[in-house]
Protein backbone atom coordinates (compact mmCIF):
# COMPACT_ATOMS: atom_id res chain seq x y z
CA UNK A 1 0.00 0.00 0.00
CA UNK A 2 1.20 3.57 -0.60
CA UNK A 3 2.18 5.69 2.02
CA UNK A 4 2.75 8.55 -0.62
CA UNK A 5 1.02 9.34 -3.78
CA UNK A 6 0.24 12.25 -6.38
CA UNK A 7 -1.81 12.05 -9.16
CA UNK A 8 -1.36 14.31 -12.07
CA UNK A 9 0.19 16.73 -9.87
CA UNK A 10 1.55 19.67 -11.56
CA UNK A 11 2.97 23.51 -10.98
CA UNK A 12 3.39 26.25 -13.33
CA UNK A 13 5.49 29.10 -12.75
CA UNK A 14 4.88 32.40 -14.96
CA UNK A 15 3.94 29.91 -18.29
CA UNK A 16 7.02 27.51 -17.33
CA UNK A 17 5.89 23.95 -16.09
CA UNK A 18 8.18 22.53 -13.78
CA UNK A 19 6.27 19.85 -12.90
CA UNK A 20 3.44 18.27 -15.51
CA UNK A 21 1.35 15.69 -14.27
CA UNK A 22 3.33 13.55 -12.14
CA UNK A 23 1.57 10.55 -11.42
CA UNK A 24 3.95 9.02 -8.45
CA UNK A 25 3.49 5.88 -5.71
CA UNK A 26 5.76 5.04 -2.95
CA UNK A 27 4.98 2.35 -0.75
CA UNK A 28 5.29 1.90 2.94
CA UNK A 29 8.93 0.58 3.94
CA UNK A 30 10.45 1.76 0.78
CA UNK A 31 13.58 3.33 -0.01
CA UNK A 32 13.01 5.74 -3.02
CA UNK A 33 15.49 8.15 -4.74
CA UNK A 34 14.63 11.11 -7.18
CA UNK A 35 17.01 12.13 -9.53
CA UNK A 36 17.47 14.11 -12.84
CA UNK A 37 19.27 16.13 -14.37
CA UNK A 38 19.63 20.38 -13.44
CA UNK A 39 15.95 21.98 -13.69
CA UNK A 40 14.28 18.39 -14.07
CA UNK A 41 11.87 19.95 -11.33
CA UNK A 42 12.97 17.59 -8.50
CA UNK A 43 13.11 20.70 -5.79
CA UNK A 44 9.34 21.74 -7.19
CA UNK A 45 8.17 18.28 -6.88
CA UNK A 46 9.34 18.02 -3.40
CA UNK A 47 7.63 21.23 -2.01
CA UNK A 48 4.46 20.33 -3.62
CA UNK A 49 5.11 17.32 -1.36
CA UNK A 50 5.34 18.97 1.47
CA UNK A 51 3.82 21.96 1.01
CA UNK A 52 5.64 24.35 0.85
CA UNK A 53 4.81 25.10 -3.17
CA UNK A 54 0.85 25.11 -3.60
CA UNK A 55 0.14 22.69 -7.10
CA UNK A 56 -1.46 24.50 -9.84
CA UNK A 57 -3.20 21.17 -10.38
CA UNK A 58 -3.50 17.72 -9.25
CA UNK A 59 -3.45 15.77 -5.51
CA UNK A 60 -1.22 14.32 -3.20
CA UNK A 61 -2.32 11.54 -0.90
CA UNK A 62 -0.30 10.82 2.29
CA UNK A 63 -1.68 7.54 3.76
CA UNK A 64 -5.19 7.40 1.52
CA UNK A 65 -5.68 10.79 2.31
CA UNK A 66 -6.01 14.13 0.25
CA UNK A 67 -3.76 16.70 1.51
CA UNK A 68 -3.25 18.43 -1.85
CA UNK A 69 -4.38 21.96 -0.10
CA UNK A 70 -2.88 21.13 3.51
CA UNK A 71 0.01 23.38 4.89
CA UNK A 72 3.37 22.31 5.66
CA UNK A 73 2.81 22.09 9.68
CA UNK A 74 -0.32 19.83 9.04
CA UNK A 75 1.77 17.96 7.19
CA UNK A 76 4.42 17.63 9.87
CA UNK A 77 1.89 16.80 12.14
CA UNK A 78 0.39 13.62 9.81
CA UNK A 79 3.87 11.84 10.02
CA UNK A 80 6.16 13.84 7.24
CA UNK A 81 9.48 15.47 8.32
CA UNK A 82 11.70 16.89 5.49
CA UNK A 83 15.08 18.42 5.12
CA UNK A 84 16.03 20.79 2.01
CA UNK A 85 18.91 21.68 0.00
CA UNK A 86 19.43 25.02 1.97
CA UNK A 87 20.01 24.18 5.88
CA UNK A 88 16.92 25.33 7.91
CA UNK A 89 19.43 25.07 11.01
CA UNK A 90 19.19 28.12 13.71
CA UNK A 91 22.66 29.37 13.71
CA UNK A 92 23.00 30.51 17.14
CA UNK A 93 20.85 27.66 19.06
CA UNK A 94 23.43 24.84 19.83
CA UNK A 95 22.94 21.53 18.40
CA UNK A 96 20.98 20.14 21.01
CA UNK A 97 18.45 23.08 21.48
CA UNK A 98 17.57 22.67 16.93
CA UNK A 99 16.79 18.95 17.42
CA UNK A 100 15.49 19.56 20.77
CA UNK A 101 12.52 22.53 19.11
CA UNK A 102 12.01 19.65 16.40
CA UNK A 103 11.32 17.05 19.28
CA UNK A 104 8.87 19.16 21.30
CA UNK A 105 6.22 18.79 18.47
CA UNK A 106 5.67 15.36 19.72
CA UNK A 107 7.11 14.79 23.33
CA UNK A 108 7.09 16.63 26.56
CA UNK A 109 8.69 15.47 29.66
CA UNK A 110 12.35 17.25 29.82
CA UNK A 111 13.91 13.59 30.04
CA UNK A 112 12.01 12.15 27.43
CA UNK A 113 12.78 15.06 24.82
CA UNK A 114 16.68 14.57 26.53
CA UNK A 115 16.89 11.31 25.31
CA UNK A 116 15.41 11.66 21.87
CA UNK A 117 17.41 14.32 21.53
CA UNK A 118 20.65 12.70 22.25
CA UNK A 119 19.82 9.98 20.26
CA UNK A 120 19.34 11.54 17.25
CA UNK A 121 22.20 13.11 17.26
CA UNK A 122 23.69 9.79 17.95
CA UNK A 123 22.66 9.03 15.15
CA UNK A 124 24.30 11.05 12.33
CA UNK A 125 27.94 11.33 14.80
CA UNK A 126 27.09 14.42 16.19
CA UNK A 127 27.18 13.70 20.26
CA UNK A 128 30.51 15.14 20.74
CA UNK A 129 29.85 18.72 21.80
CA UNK A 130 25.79 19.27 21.70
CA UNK A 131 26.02 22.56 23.45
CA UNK A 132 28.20 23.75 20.25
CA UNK A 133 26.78 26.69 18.02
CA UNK A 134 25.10 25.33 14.94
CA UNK A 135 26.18 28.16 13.23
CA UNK A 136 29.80 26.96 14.05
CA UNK A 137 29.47 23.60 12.25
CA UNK A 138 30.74 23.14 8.61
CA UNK A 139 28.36 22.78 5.69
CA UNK A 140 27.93 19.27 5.97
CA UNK A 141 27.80 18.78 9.06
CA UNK A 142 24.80 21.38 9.30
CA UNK A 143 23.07 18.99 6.81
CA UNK A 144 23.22 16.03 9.61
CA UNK A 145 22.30 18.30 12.33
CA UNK A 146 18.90 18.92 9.94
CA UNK A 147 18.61 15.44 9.26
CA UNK A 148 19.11 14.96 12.91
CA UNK A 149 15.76 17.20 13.68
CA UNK A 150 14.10 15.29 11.05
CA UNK A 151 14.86 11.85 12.78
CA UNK A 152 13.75 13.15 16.34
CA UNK A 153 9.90 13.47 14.85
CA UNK A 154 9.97 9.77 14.58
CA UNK A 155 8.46 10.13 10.90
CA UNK A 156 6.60 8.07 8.96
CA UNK A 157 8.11 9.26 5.71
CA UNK A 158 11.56 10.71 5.80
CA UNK A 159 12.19 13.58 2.79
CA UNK A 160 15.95 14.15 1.99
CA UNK A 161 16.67 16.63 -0.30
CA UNK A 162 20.70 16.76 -1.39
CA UNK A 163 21.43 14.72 2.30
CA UNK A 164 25.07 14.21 1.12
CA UNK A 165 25.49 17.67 -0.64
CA UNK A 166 29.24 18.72 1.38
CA UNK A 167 29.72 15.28 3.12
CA UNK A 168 33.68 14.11 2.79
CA UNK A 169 33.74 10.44 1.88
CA UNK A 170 33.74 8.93 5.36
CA UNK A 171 30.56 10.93 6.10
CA UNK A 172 28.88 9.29 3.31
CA UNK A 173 30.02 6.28 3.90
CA UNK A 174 28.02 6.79 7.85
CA UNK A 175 25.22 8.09 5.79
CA UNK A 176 24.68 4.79 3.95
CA UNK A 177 24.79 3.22 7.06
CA UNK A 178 22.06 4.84 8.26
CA UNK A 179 19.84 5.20 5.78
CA UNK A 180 20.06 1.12 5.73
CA UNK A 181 19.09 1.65 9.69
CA UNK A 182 16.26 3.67 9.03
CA UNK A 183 14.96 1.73 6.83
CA UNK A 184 13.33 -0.98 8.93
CA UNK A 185 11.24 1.85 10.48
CA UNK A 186 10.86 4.75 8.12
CA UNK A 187 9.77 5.10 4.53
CA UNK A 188 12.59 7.64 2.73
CA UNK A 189 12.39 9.65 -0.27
CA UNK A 190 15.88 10.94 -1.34
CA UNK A 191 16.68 13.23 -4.26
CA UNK A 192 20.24 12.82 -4.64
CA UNK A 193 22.97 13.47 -7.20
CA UNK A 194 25.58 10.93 -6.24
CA UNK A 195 24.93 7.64 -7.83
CA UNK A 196 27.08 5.56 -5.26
CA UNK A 197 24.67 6.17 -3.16
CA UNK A 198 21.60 5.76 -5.34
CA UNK A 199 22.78 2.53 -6.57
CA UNK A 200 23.84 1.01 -2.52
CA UNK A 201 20.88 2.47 -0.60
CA UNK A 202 17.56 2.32 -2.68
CA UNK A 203 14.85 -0.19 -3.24
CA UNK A 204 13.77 2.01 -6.57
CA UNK A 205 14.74 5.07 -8.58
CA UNK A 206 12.16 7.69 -9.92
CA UNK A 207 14.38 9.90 -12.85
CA UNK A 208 12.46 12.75 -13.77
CA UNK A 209 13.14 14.70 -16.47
CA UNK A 210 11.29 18.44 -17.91
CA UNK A 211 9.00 18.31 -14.85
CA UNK A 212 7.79 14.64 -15.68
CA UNK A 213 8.49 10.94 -14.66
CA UNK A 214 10.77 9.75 -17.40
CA UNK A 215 11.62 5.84 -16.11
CA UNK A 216 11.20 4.05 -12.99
CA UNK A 217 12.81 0.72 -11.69
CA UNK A 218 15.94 -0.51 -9.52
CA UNK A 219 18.76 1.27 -9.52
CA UNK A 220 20.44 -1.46 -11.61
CA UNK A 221 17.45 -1.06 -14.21
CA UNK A 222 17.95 2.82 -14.38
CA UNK A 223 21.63 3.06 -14.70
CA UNK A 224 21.37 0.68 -17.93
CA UNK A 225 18.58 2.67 -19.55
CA UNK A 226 19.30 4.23 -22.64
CA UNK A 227 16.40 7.41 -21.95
CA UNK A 228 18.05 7.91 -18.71
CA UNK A 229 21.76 7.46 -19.85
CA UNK A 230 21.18 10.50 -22.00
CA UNK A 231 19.09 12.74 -20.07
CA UNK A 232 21.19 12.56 -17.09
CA UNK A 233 24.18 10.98 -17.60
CA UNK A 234 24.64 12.83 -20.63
CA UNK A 235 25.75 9.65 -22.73
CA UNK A 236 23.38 7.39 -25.25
């Protein structure tokens, strides 16, 4: 059954269509990546997701139901937690007190947000100093401490936009690693440009391509098709 799904969804911007009539299903337990080339309309899809972008036409469905017209916190509330390409971190909380705001949307007691807190952060290797500026942390490691206050919701669906975008080698390597973790527990969307990861960490791949769904399949499946070799591998 689908945890996710849109149905001709679409948004137009000033005559341009980023995104025409995406029909799209993700099921319960999966691991899904977007990708595409540049301006495929991956970032446009992904706030019509969660709400952020308001569709010009179409639905989305989040567990049967329509929340096509629903704002982003509603979302939040139904089970969706999403991180972006640009950090939403608060530079001058420390990394406890972001993921700690994030926790407080579902839990209470000052222990029991302590310990989701801490292991969150546990989570994507950022225990060592929690009292430590977020504004202080490198690029990367920003985009952990958002994934961090995306994992303390307890989600049902887990949206990952770029996750890896300034992560060294080792930190993608942990990243893997986790999103195999999560797996058991959370459904995950992931746009992502690096294939290494693409190909090790999904169940299926959705390319899109001009704002609509140009193949679908396993990553093996993908990375030998000929439509998606030359839209966004830029060979064929």
């Amino acid at each position: 059954m689908s945890l996710l799904s849109t149905r001709g969804l679409s948004k137009s911007f000033a005559g341009l269509q980023a995104v025409q009539g995406v029909d799209f299903d993700l099921p319960e337990g999966e691991v899904r990546a977007l990708i595409g080339p540049n301006g495929a309309g991956k970032t446009t899809f992904v706030g019509l997701l969660c709400g952020r972008i308001a569709p010009t036409s179409g639905q989305v469905f989040f567990d049967v139901r329509d929340i096509s017209h629903l704002p982003a916190h509603k979302r939040i509330g139904l089970g969706m937690a999403y991180t972006f390409q640009i950090t939403s971190v608060f530079a001058r909380l420390s990394l406890f007190e972001n993921v700690a705001l994030a926790a407080r949307r579902r839990l209470h007691g000052t222990a029991e947000v302590e310990a989701a807190v801490m292991d969150a952060l546990g989570k994507v290797g950022l225990t060592e100093d929690p009292e430590r500026a977020a504004g202080d942390l490198s690029y990367g490691h920003q985009r952990l401490l958002e994934i961090a206050m995306g994992l303390v919701q307890a989600p049902r669906l887990l949206i990952l936009d770029e996750p890896t975008q300034g992560l060294s080698d080792a930190e993608i390597a942990g990243f893997k690693g986790l999103i195999r973790e999560l797996a058991a527990s959370t459904t995950i969307l992931l746009i992502e440009h690096n294939m290494s990861v693409v190909m090790e960490v999904a169940d299926r791949v959705t390319v899109l391509n001009f704002g609509e769904v140009l193949a679908e399949g396993t990553p093996e499946e993908m990375h030998a098709n000929a439509d998606v070799q030359a839209a966004y591998l830029g060979t064929g």
